[in-house]
N, C-alpha and C. Protein backbone atom coordinates (compact mmCIF):
# COMPACT_ATOMS: atom_id res chain seq x y z
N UNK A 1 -3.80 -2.34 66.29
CA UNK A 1 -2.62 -1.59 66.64
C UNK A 1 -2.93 -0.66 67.80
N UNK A 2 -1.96 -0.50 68.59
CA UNK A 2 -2.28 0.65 69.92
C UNK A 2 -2.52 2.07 69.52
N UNK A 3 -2.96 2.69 70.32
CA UNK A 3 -3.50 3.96 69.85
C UNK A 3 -2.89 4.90 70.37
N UNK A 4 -1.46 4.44 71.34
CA UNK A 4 -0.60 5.59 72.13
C UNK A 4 0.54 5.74 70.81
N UNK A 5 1.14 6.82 71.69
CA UNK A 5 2.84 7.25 70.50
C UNK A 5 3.52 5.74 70.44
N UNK A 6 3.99 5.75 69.68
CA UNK A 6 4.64 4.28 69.66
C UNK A 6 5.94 4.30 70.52
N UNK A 7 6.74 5.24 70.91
CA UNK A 7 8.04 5.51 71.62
C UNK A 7 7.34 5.56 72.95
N UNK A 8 5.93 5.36 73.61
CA UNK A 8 5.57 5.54 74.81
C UNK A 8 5.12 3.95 75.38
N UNK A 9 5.44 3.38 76.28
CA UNK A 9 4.72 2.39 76.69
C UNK A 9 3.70 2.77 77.52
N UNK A 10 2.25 2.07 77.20
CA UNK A 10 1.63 1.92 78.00
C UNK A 10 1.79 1.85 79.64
N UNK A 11 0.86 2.58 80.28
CA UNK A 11 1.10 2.38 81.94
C UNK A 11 0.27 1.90 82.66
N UNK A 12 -1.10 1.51 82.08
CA UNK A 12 -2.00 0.60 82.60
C UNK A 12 -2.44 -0.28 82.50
N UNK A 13 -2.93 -1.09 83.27
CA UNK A 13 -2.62 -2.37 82.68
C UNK A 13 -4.23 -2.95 81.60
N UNK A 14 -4.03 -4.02 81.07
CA UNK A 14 -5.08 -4.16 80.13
C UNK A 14 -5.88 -4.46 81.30
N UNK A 15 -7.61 -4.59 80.26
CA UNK A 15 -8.78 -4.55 81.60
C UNK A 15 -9.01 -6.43 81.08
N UNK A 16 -9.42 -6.80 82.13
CA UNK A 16 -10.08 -8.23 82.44
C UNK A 16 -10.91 -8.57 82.62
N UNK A 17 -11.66 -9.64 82.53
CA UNK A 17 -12.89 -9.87 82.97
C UNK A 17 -12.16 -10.23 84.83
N UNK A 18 -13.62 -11.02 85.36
CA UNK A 18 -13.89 -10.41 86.92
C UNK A 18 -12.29 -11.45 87.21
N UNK A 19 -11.72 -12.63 86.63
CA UNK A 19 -11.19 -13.84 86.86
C UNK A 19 -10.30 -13.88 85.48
N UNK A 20 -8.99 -14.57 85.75
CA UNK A 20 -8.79 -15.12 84.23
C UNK A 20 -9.14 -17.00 84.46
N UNK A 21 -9.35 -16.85 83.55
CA UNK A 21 -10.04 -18.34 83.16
C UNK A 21 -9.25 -19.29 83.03
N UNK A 22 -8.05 -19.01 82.59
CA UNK A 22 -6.92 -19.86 83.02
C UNK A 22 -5.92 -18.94 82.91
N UNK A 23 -4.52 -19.42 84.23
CA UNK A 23 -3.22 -18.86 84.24
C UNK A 23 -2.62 -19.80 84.51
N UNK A 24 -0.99 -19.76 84.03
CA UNK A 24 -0.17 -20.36 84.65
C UNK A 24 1.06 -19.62 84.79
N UNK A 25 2.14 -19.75 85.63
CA UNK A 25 3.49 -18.67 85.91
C UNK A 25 4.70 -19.74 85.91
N UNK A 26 5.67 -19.42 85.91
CA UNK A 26 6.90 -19.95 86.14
C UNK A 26 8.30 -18.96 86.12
N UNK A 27 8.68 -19.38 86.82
CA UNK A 27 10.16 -18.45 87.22
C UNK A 27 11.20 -19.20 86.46
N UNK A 28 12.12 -18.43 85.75
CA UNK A 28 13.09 -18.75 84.99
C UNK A 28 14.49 -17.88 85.60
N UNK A 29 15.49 -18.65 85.65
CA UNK A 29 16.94 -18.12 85.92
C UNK A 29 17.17 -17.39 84.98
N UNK A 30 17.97 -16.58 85.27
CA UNK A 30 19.16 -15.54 84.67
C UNK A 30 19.64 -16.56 83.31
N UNK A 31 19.89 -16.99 82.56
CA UNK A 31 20.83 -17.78 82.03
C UNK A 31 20.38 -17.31 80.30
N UNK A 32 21.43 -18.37 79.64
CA UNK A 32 21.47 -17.71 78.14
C UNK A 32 19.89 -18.35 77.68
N UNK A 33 19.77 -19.51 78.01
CA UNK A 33 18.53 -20.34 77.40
C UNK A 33 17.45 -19.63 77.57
N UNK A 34 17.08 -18.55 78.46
CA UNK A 34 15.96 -18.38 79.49
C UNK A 34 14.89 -18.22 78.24
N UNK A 35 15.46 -17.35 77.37
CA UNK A 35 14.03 -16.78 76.42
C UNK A 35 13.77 -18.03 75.62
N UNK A 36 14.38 -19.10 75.57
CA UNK A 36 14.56 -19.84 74.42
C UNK A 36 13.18 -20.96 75.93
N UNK A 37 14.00 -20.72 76.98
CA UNK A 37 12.68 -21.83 77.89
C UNK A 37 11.17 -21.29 78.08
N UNK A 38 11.03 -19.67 78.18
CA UNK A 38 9.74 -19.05 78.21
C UNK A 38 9.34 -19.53 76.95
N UNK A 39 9.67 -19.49 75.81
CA UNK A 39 8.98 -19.13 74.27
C UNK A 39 8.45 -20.85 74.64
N UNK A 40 9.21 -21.80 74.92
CA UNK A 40 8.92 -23.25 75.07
C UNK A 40 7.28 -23.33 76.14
N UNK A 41 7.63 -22.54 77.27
CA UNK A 41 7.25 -22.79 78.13
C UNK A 41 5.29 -22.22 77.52
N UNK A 42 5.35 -21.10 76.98
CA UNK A 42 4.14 -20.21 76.31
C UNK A 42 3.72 -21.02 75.52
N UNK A 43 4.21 -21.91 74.62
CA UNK A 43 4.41 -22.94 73.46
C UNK A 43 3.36 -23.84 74.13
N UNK A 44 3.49 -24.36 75.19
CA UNK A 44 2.94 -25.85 75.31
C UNK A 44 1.79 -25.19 76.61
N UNK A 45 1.92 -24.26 77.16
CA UNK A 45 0.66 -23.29 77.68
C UNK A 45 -0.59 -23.58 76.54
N UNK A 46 -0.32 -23.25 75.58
CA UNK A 46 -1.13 -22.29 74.72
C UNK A 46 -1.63 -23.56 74.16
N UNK A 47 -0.63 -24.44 73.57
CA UNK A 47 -0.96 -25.52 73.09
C UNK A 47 -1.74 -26.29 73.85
N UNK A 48 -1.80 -26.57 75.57
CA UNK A 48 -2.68 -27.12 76.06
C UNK A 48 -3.56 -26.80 76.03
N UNK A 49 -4.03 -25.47 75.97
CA UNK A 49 -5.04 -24.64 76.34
C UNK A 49 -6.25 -24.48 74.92
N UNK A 50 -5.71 -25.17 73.86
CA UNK A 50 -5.88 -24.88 72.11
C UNK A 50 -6.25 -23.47 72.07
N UNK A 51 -5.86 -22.54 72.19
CA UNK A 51 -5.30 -21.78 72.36
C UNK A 51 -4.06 -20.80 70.92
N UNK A 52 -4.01 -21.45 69.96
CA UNK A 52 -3.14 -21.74 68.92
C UNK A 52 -3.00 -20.87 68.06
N UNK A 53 -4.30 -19.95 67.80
CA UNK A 53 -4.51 -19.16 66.64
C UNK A 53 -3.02 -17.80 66.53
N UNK A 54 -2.37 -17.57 67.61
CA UNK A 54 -1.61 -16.74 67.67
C UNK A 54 -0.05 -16.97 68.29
N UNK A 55 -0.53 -17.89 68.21
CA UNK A 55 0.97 -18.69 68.61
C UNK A 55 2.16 -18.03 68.37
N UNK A 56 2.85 -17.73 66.89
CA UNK A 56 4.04 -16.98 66.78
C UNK A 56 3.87 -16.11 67.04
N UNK A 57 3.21 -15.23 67.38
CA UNK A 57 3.15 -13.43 67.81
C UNK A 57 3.28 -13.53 69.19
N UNK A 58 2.47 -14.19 69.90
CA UNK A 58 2.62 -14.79 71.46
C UNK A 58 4.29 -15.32 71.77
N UNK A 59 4.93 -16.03 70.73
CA UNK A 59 6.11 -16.61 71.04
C UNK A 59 7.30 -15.18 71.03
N UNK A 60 6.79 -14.97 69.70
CA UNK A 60 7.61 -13.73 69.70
C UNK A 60 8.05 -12.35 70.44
N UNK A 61 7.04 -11.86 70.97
CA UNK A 61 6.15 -10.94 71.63
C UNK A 61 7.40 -11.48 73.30
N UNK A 62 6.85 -12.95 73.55
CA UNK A 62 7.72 -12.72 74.92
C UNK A 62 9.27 -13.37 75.10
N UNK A 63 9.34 -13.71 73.79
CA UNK A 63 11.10 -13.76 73.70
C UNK A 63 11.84 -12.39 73.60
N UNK A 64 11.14 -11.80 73.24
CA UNK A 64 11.46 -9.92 73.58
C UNK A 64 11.55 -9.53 74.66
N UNK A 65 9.98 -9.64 75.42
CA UNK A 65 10.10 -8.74 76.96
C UNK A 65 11.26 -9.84 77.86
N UNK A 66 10.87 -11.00 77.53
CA UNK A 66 12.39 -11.75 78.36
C UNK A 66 13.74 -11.53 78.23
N UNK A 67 13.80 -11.18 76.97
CA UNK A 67 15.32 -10.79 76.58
C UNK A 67 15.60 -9.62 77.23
N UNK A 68 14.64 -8.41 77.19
CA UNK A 68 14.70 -7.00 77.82
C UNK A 68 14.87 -7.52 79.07
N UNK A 69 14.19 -8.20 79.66
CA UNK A 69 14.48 -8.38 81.45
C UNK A 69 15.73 -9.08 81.74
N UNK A 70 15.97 -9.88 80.67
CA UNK A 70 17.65 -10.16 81.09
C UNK A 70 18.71 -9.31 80.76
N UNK A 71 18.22 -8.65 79.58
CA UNK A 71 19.48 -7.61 79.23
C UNK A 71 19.70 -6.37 80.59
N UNK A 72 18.30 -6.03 81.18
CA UNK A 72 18.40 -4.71 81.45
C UNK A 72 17.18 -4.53 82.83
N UNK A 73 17.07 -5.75 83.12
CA UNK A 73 15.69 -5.70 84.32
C UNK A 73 16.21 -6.70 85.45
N UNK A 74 17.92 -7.37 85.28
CA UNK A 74 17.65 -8.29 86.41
C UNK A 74 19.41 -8.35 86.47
N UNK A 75 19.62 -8.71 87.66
CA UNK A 75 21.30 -8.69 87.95
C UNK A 75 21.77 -10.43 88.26
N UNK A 76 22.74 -10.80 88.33
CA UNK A 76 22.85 -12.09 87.75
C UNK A 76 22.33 -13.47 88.39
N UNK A 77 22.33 -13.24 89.80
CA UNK A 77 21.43 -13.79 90.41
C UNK A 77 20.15 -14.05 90.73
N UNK A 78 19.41 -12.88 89.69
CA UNK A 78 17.65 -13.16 90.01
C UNK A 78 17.30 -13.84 89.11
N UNK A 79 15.77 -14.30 89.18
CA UNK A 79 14.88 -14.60 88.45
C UNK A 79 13.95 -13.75 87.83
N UNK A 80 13.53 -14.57 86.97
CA UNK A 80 12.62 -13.78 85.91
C UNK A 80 10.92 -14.60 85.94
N UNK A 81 9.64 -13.96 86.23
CA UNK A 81 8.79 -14.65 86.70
C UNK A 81 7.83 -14.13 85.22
N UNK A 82 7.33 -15.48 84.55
CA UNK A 82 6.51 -15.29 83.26
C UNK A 82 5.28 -15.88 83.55
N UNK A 83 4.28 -14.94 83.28
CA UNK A 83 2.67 -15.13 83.89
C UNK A 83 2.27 -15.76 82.38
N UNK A 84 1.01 -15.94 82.34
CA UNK A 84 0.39 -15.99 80.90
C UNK A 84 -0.97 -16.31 81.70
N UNK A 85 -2.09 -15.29 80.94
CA UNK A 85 -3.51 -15.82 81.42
C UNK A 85 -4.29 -15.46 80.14
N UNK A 86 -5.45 -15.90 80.36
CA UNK A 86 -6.56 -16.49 79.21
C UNK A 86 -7.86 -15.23 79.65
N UNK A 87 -8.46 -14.73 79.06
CA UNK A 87 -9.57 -14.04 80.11
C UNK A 87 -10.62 -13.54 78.89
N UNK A 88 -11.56 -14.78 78.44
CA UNK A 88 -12.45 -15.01 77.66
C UNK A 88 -11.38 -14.73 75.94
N UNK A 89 -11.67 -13.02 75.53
CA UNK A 89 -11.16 -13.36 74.22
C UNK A 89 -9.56 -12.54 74.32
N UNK A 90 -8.94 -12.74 75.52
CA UNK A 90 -7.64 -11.55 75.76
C UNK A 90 -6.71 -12.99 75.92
N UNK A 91 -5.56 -12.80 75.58
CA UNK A 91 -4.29 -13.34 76.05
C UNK A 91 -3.64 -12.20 76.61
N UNK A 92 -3.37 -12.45 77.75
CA UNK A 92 -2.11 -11.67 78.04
C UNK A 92 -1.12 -12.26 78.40
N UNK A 93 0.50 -11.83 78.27
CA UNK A 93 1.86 -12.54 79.21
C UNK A 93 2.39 -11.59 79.88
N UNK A 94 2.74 -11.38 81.02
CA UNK A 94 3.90 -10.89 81.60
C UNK A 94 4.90 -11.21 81.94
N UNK A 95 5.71 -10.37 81.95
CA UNK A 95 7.26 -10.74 82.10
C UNK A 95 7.86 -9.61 83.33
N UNK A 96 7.84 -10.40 84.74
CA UNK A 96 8.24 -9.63 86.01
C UNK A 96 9.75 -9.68 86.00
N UNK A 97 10.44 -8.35 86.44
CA UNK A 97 12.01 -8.81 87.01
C UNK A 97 12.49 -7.88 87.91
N UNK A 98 13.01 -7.62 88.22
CA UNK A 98 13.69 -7.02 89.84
C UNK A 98 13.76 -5.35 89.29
N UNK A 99 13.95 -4.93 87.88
CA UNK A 99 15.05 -3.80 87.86
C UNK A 99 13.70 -2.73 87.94
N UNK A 100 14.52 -1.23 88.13
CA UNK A 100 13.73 -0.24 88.15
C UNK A 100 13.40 0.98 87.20
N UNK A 101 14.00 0.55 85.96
CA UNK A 101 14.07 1.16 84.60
C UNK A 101 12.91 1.22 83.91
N UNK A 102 12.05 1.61 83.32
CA UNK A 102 11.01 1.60 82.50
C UNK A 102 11.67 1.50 81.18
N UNK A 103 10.97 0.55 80.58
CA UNK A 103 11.40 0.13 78.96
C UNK A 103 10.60 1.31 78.35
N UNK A 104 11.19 1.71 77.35
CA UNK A 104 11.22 2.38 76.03
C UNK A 104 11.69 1.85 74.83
N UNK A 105 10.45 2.17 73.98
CA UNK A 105 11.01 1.75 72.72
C UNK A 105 11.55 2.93 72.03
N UNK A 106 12.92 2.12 71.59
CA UNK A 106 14.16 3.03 70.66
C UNK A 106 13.62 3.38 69.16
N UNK A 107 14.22 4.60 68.84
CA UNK A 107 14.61 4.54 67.15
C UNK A 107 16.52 4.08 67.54
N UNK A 108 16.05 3.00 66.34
CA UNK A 108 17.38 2.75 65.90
C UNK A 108 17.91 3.05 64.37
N UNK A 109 19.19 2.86 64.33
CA UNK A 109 19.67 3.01 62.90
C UNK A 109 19.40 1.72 62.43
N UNK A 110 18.87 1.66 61.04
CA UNK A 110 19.08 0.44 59.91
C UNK A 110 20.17 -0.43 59.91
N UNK A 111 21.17 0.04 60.62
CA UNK A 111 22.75 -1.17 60.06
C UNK A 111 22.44 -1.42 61.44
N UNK A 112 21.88 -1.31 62.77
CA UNK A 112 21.94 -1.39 63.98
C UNK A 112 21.74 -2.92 63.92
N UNK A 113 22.38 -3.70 64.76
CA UNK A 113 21.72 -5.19 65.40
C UNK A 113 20.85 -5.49 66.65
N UNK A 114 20.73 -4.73 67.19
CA UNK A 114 19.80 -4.63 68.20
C UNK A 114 18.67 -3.09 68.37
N UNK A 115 17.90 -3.38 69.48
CA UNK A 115 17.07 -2.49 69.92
C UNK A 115 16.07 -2.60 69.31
N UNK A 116 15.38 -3.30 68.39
CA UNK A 116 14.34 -3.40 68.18
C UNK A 116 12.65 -4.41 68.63
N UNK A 117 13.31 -4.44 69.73
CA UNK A 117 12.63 -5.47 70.66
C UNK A 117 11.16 -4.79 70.73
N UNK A 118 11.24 -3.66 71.43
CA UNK A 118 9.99 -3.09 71.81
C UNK A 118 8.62 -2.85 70.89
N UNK A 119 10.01 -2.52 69.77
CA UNK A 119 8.85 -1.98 67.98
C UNK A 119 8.26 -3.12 67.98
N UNK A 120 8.74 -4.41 67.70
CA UNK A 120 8.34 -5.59 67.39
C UNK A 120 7.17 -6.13 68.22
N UNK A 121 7.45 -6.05 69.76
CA UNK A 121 5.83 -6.17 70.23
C UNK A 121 4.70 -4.89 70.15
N UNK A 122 5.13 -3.68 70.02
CA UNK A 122 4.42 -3.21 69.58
C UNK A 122 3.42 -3.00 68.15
N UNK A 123 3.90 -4.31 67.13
CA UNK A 123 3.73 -4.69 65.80
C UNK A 123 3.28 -5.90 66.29
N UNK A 124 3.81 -6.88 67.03
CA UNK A 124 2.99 -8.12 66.86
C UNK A 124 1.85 -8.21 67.85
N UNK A 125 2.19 -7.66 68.96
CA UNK A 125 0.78 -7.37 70.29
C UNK A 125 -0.42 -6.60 70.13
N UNK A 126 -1.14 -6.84 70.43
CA UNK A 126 -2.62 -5.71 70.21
C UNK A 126 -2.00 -4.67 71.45
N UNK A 127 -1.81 -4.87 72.09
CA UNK A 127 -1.34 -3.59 73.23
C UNK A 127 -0.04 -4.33 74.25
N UNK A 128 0.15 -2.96 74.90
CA UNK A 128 1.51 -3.30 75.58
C UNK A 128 1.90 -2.72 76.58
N UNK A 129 2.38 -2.96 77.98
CA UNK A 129 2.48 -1.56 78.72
C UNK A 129 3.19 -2.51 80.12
N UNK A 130 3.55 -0.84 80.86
CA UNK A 130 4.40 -1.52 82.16
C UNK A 130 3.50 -1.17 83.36
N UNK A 131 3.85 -2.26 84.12
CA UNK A 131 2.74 -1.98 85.38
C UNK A 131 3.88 -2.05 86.59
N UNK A 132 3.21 -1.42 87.40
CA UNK A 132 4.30 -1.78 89.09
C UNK A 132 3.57 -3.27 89.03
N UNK A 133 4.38 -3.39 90.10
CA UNK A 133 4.36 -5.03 90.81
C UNK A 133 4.40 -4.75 92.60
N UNK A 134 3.86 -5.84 92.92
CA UNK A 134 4.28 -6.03 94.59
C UNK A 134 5.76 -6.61 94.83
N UNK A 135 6.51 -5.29 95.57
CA UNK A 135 7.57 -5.75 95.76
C UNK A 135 8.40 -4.67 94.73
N UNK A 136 9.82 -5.16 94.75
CA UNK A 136 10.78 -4.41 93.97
C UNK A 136 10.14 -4.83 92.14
N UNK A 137 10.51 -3.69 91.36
CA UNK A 137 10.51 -3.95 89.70
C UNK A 137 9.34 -3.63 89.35
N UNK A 138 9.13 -4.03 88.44
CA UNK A 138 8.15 -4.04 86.98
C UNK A 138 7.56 -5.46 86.40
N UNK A 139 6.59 -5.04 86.09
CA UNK A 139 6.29 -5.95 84.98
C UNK A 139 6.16 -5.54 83.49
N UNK A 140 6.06 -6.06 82.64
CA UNK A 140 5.96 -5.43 81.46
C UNK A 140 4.92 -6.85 80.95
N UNK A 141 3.98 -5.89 79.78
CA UNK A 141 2.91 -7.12 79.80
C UNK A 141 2.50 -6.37 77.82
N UNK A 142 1.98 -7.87 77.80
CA UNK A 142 1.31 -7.65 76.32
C UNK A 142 0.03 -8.69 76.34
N UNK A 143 -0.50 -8.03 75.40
CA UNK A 143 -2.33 -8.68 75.17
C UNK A 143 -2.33 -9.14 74.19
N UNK A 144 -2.96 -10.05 74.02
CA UNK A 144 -3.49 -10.80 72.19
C UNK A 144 -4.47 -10.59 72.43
N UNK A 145 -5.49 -10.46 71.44
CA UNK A 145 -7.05 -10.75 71.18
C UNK A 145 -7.18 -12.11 70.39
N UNK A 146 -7.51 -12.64 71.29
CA UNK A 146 -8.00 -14.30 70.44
C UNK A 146 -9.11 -14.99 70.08
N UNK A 147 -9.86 -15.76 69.62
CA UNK A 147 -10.94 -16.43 69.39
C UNK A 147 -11.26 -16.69 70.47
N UNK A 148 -12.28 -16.79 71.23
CA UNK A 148 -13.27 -16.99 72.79
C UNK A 148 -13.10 -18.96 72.39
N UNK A 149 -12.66 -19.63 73.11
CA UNK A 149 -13.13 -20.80 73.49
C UNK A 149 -13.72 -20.95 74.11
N UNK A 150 -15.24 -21.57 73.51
CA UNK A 150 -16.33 -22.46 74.61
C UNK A 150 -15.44 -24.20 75.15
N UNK A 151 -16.24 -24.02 75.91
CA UNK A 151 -15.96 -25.57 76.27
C UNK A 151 -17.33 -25.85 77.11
N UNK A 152 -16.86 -27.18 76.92
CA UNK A 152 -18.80 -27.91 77.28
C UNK A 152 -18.86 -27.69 78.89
């Protein structure tokens, strides 16, 4: 669990080794599907990568920050750019989008239907936080700690 206030996001970004060992990115449209194509898209990342041990927290984790960047990080014409890299025993994903808001995580009320996006990666992510980007926006990013794959 993170060791900041939980209503604070992180502002730096997680540390890496010198390289990530594997990445891949893809830009996703504005549209209703988008989180439903990242969670796909992280899905068969991870799965190539065997990679697996954390799979639903990873899925979960960025059907959130995607949803936040469409609700509240991007206007109807942009894109939404989803990183994912490997870097010995770290997963991380980011989720880039145009807007200039810093996410906060809410208290909400119990009968509420939304806003609980942020709590939730802050419960399923080992850490979490927003970084600038080159160019207009944010990124917002989360880490897994995973099993180290050797390979021959």
């Amino acid at each position: 669990m993170p060791s900041r206030p939980r209503d604070e996001p992180k502002t730096a970004e997680p540390e890496h080794a010198a390289g990530a060992a594997r990445q891949r990115t893809m830009l996703f449209p504005r549209r209703k599907l988008t989180a439903r194509a990242a969670r796909e898209f992280i899905a068969e990342t991870l799965t190539q990568w065997d990679c697996g041990e954390r799979l639903d927290d990873v899925r979960l984790c960025t059907s959130e920050l995607v949803t936040n960047a469409l609700l509240h990080g991007t206007s109807p014409d942009d894109v939404i750019l989803v990183r994912v890299e490997l870097h010995d025993a770290q997963l991380l994903v980011e989720v880039h989008d145009g807007g200039t808001g810093v996410p906060r995580q809410r208290r909400v009320q119990d009968t509420s239907d939304n806003g609980r996006g942020l709590f939730l990666v802050s419960v399923f992510a080992d850490d979490w936080g927003v970084a600038a980007r080159e160019g207009p926006g944010k990124r917002v990013w989360a880490s897994f700690k995973v099993p180290v794959v050797t390979t021959c």
